[in-house]
Protein backbone atom coordinates (compact mmCIF):
# COMPACT_ATOMS: atom_id res chain seq x y z
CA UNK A 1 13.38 1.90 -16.01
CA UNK A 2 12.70 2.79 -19.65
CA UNK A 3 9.49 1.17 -19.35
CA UNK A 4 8.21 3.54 -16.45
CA UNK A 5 9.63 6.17 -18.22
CA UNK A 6 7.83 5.79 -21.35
CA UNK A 7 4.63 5.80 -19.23
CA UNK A 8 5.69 9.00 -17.49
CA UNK A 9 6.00 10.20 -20.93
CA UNK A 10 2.97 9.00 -22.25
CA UNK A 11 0.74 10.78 -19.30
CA UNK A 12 3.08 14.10 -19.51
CA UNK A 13 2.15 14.30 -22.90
CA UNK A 14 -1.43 13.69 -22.64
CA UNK A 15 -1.92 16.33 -19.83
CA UNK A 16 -0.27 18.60 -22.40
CA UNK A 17 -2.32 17.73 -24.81
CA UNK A 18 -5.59 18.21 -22.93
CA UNK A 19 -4.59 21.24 -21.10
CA UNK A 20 -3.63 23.08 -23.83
CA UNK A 21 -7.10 22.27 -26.24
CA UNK A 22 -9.38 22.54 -23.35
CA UNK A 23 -11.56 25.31 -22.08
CA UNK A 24 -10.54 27.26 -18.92
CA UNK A 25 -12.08 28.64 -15.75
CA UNK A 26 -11.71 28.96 -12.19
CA UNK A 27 -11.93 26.12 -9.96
CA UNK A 28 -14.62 25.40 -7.92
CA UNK A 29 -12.30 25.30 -4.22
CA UNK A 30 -12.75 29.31 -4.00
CA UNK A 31 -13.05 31.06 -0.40
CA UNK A 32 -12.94 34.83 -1.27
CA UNK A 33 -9.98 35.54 -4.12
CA UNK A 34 -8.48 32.36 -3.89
CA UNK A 35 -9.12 29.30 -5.66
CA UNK A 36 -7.07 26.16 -4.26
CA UNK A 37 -6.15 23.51 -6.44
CA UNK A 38 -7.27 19.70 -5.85
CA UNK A 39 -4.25 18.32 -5.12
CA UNK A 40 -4.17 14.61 -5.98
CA UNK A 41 -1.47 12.89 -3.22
CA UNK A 42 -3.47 14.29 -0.10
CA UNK A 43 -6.98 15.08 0.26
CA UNK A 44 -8.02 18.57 0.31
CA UNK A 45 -10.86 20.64 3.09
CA UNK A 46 -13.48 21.06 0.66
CA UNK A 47 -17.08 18.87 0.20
CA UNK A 48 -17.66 18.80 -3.94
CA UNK A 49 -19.71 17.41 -6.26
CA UNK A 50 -16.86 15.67 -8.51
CA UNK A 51 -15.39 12.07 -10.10
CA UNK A 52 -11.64 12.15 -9.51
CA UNK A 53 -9.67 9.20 -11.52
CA UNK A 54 -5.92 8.57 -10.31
CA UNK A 55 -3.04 6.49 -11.96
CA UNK A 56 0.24 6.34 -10.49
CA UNK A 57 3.81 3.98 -10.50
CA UNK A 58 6.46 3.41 -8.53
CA UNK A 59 9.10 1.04 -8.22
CA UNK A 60 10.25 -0.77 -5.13
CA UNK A 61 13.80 -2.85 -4.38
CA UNK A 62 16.73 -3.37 -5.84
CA UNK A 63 18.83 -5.26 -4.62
CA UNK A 64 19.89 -9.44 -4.75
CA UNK A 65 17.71 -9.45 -1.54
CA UNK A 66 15.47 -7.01 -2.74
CA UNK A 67 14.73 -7.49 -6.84
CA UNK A 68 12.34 -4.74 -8.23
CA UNK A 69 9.16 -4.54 -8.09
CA UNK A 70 6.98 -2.55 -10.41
CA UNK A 71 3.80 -1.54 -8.92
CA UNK A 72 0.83 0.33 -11.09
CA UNK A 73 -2.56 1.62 -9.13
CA UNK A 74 -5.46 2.73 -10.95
CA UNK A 75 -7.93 4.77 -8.53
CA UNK A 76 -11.37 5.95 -8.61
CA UNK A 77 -13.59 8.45 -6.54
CA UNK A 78 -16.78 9.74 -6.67
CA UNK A 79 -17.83 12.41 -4.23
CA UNK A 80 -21.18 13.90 -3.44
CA UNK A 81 -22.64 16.98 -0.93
CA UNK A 82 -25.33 16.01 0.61
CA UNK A 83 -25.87 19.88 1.94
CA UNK A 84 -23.73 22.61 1.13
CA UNK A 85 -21.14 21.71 3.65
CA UNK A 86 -21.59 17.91 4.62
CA UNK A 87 -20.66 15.81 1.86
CA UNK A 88 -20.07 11.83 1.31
CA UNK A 89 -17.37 10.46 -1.40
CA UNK A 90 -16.28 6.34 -1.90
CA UNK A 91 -13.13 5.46 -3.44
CA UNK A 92 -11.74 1.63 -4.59
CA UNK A 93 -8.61 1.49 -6.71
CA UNK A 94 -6.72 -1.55 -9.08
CA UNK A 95 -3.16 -2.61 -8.23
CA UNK A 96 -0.87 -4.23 -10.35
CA UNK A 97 2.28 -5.50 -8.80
CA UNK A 98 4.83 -6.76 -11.07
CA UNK A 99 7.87 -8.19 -9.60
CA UNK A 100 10.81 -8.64 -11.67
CA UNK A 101 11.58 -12.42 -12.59
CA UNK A 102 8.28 -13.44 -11.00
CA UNK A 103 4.27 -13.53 -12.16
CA UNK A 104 2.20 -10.57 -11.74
CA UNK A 105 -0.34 -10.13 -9.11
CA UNK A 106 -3.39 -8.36 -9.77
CA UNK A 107 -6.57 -7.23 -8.28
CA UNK A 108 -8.84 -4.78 -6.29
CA UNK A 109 -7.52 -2.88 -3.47
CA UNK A 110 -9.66 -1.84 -0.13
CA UNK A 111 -12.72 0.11 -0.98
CA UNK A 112 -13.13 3.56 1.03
CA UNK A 113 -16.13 5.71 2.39
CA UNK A 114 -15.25 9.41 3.79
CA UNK A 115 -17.98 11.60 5.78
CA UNK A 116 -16.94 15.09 5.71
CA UNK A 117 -18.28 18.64 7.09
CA UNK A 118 -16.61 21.81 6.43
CA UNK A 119 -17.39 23.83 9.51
CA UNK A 120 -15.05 27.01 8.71
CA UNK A 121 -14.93 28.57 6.10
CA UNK A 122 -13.74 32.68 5.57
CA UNK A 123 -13.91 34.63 2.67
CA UNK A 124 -11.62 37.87 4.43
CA UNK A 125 -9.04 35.20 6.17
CA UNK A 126 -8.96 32.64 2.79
CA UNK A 127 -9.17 30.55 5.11
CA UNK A 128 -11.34 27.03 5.10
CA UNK A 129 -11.04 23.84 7.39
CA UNK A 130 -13.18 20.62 7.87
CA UNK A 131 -13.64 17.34 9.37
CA UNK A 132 -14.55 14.06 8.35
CA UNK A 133 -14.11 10.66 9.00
CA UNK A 134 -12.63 8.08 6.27
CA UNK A 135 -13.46 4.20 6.54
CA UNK A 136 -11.22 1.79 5.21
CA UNK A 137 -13.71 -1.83 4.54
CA UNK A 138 -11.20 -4.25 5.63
CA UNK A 139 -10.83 -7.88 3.17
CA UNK A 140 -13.05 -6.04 0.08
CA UNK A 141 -9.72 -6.42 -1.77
CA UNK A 142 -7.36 -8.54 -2.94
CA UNK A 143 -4.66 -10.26 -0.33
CA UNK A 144 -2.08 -10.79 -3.23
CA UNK A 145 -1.96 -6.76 -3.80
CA UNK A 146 -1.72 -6.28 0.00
CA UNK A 147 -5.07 -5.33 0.64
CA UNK A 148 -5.61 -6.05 4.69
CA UNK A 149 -8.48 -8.20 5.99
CA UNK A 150 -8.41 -5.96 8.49
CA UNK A 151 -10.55 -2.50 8.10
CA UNK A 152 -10.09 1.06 10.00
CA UNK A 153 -11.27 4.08 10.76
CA UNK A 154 -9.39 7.54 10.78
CA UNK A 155 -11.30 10.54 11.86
CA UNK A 156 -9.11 13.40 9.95
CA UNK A 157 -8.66 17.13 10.45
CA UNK A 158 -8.62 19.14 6.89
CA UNK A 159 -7.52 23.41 6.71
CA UNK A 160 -6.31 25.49 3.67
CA UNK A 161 -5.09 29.29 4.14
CA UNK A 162 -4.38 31.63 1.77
CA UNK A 163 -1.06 34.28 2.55
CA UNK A 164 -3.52 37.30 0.98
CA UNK A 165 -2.93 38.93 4.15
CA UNK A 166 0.64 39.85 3.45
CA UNK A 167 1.39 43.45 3.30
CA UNK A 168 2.57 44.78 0.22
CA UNK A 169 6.44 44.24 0.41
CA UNK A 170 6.00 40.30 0.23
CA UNK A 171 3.03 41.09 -2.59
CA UNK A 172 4.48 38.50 -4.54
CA UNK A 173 3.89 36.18 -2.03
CA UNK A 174 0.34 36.47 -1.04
CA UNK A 175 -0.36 33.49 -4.11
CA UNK A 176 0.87 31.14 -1.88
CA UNK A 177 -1.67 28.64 -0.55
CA UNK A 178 -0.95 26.09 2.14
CA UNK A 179 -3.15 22.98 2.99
CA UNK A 180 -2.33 20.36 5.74
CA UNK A 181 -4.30 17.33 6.99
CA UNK A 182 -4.00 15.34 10.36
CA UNK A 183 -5.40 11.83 10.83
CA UNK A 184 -5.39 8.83 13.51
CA UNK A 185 -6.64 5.48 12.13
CA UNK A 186 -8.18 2.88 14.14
CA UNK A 187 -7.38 -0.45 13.54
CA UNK A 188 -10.28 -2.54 13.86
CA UNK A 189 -8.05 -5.38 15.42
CA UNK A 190 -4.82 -4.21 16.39
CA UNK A 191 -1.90 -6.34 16.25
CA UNK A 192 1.68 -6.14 15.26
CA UNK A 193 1.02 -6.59 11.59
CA UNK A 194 -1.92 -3.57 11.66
CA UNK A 195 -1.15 -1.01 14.33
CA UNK A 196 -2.90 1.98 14.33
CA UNK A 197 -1.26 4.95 12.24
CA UNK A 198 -0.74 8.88 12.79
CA UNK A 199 -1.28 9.78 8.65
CA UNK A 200 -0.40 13.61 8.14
CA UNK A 201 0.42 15.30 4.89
CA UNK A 202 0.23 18.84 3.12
CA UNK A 203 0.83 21.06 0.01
CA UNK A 204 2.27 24.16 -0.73
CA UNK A 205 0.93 25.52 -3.70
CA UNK A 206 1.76 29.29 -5.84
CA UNK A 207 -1.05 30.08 -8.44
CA UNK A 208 -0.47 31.71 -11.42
CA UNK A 209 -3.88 32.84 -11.53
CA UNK A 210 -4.00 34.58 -8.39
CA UNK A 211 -0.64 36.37 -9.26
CA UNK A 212 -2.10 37.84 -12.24
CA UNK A 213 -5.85 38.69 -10.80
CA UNK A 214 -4.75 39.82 -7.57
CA UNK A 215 -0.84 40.99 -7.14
CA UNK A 216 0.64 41.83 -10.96
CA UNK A 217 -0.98 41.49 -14.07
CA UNK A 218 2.15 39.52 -16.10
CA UNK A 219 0.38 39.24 -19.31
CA UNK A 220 1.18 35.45 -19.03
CA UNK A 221 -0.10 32.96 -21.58
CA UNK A 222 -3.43 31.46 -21.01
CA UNK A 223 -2.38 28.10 -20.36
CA UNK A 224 0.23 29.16 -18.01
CA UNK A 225 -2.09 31.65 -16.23
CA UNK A 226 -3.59 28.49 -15.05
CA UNK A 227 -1.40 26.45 -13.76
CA UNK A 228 -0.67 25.90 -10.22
CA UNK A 229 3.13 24.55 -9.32
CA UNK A 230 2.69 23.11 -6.22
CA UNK A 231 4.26 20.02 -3.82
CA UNK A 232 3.18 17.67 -1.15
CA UNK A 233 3.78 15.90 1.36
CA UNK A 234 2.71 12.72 3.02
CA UNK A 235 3.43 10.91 6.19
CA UNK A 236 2.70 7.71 7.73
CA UNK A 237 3.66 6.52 10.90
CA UNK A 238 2.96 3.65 13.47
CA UNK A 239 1.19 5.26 16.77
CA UNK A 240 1.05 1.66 18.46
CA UNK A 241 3.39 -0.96 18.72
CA UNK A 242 4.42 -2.48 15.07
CA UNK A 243 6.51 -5.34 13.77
CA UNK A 244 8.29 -4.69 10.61
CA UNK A 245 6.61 -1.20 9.88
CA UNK A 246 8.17 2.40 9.95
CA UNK A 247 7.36 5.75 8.88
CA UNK A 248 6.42 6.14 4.93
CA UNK A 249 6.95 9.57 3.87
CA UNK A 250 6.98 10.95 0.39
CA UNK A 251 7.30 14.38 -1.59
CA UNK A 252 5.72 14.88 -4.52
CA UNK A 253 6.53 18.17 -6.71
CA UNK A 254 3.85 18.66 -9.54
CA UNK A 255 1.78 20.75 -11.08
CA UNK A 256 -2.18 21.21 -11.69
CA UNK A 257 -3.65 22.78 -14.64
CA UNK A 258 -7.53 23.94 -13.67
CA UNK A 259 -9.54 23.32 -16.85
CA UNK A 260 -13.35 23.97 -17.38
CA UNK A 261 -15.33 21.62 -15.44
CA UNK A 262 -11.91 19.79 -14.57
CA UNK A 263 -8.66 19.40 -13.29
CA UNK A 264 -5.57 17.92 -14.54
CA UNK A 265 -2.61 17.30 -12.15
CA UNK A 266 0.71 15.19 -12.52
CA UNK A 267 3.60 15.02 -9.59
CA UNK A 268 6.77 12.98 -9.39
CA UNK A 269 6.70 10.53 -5.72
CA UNK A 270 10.07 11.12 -3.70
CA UNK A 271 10.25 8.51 -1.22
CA UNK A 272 12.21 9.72 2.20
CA UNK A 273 11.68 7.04 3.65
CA UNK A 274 13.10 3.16 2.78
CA UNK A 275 9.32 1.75 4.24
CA UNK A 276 8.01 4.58 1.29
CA UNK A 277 10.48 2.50 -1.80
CA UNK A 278 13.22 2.90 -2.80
CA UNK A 279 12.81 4.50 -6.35
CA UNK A 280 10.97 7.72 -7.92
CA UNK A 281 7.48 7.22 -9.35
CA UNK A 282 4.91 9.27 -10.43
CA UNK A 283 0.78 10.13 -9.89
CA UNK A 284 -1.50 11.73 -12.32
CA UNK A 285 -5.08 12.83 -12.09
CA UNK A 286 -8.05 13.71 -13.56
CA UNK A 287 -10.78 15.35 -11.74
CA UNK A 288 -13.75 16.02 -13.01
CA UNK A 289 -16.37 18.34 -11.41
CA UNK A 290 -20.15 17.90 -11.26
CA UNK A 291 -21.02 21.68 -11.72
CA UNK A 292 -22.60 23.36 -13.94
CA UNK A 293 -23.47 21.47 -17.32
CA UNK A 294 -24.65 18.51 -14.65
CA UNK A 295 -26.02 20.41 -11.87
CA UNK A 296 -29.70 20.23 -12.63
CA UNK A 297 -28.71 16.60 -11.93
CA UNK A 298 -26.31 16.29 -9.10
CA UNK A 299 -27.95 19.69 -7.38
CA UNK A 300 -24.37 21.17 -7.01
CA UNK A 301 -24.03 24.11 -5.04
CA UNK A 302 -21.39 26.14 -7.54
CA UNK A 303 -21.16 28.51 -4.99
C-alpha cells in the first residue's frame, strides 16, 4: 500500500507542478461557450488531432485465496482527422502485473484502431454526438498480461451536452457538462471465456472556466479558473452467455487542468463491482494536442 501510494504521490505532484508553470488556454472540445474536458477513463464525442499518454494502478485481491496483485498499465494514443469530422486514432498500452509472493509478468497489451464521425454537432444546444467504431486486434499482446487471442469489434455511440440552457435561477448550474457513451462489442469467436459485452460509461463534469466567462465572474486564481472537477463512470457487462465473468463497473472522481496545447488529468478508480478489484487505484493523463504550433504539419482544423 505505501508503495502505490508513493506513486499516487509522485504523479499528484507532478501534475501540480506542470499545471501550475505551464501556459493556459481553452481547450480545443468547444461547441459554442463550452469547452469539454478530455476525460481520460471514457472516451469523449470529439475527432482531434492529439497524442494522449495514460498511466494508471490498481490493486486486486486480498485474501489467503486471493493474495494481491499489483497491476501498472502504461497507455498510448495517437489520434488523427482525416476531415473535419471523420477522424482515425490507434492505441496499444504496457501492463505490468505484479503479484505478491510471485514473479512479475510483463508485456504488451491488445493494440486498438477507432473510426469515428461526429455527425451532430450545435453551437445554440452545446450539444455534440458521434459515432465510431473501435477494433480490438485480438493475440497482438501478451497472454501472461491477459491480452485475448481473440479480437472484437464494438460500434459505439458518443454525445456531450452542455446545461447552458438553464434559466437564470439554476445560473450556477449551467457549467455543468455531461458526456455518456454506449457500446456493443463483437466477439470475433464467442465462447464462454469471450462473450460479447454491453460497455457504457459517462462523466459529469463543472468547469471553472465556464463559471467565470459565462455565469459569475469569481475573480478565481488562474490555475483554478482552469480546472475542471469532474467524475466518471464505466460499465462492463456480459450481453451473451459467460463463464466466470460479471459486470465491471468503476467511478473515478478527478480533476483536469486544460493547459496550452495540453491537458493534464488525474482520477482515483472506485471499483463497485468485485469483477472491477477489490482495492482503489488511480489513472493519470497527459494529452497533448496537435494544434496550432504543429498544424502546418498535422493540417488541424483548430476550429
Amino acid at each position: 500500500m505505501a508503495k502505490s501510494g508513493s506513486t499516487f504521490c509522485a504523479v499528484a505532484l507532478a501534475f501540480c507542478v506542470l499545471a501550475v508553470s505551464a501556459p493556459t488556454s481553452a481547450g480545443p472540445y468547444v461547441v459554442g461557450n463550452r469547452s469539454f474536458a478530455a476525460t481520460p477513463t471514457t472516451d469523449d464525442p470529439f475527432v482531434a488531432d492529439e497524442m494522449a499518454l495514460t498511466t494508471s494502478h490498481t490493486r486486486q485481491g486480498s485474501t489467503a485465496s486471493s493474495p494481491t496483485v499489483r497491476e501498472t498499465e502504461f497507455d498510448a494514443e495517437i489520434d488523427k482527422r482525416v476531415t473535419k469530422d471523420f477522424g482515425l486514432a490507434f492505441a496499444g498500452g504496457y501492463k505490468i502485473v505484479d503479484p505478491v509472493g510471485a514473479p512479475n509478468n510483463y508485456g504488451f497489451t491488445n493494440f486498438t484502431g477507432t473510426a469515428k464521425y461526429q455527425f451532430v454537432r450545435s453551437d445554440a444546444h452545446e450539444f455534440i454526438s458521434s459515432f465510431g467504431v473501435i477494433r480490438e486486434f485480438g493475440g497482438t499482446g501478451a497472454a501472461g498480461v491477459g491480452a485475448d487471442h481473440v479480437g472484437a469489434t464494438t460500434p459505439t455511440l458518443y454525445a456531450g451536452k452542455g446545461l447552458g440552457e438553464l434559466p437564470q435561477s439554476l445560473a450556477f448550474l449551467r457549467p455543468i457538462a455531461i458526456t455518456g457513451t454506449f457500446g456493443y462489442q463483437f466477439a470475433d469467436r464467442r465462447s464462454l471465456d469471450k462473450p460479447d459485452f454491453i460497455v457504457v460509461g459517462g462523466s459529469i463534469q463543472y468547469s471553472l472556466r465556464y463559471l467565470e466567462g459565462n455565469v459569475h465572474y469569481l475573480g478565481l486564481p488562474e490555475f483554478i479558473d482552469r480546472l475542471t472537477p469532474l467524475v466518471e463512470i464505466a460499465y462492463t457487462t456480459p450481453a451473451s452467455r459467460a463463464s466466470g465473468i460479471s459486470t465491471a463497473g468503476t467511478i473515478a472522481p478527478g480533476i483536469i487542468y486544460g493547459g496550452n496545447h495540453f491537458d493534464l488529468g488525474i482520477e482515483a478508480l472506485i471499483p463497485t463491482t468485485a469483477q472491477a478489484g477489490t482495492n482503489v487505484g488511480f489513472v493519470a493523463t497527459f494529452r497533448w494536442r496537435f494544434d496550432g504550433m504543429l498544424s502546418a504539419v498535422f493540417g488541424g482544423d483548430e476550429s
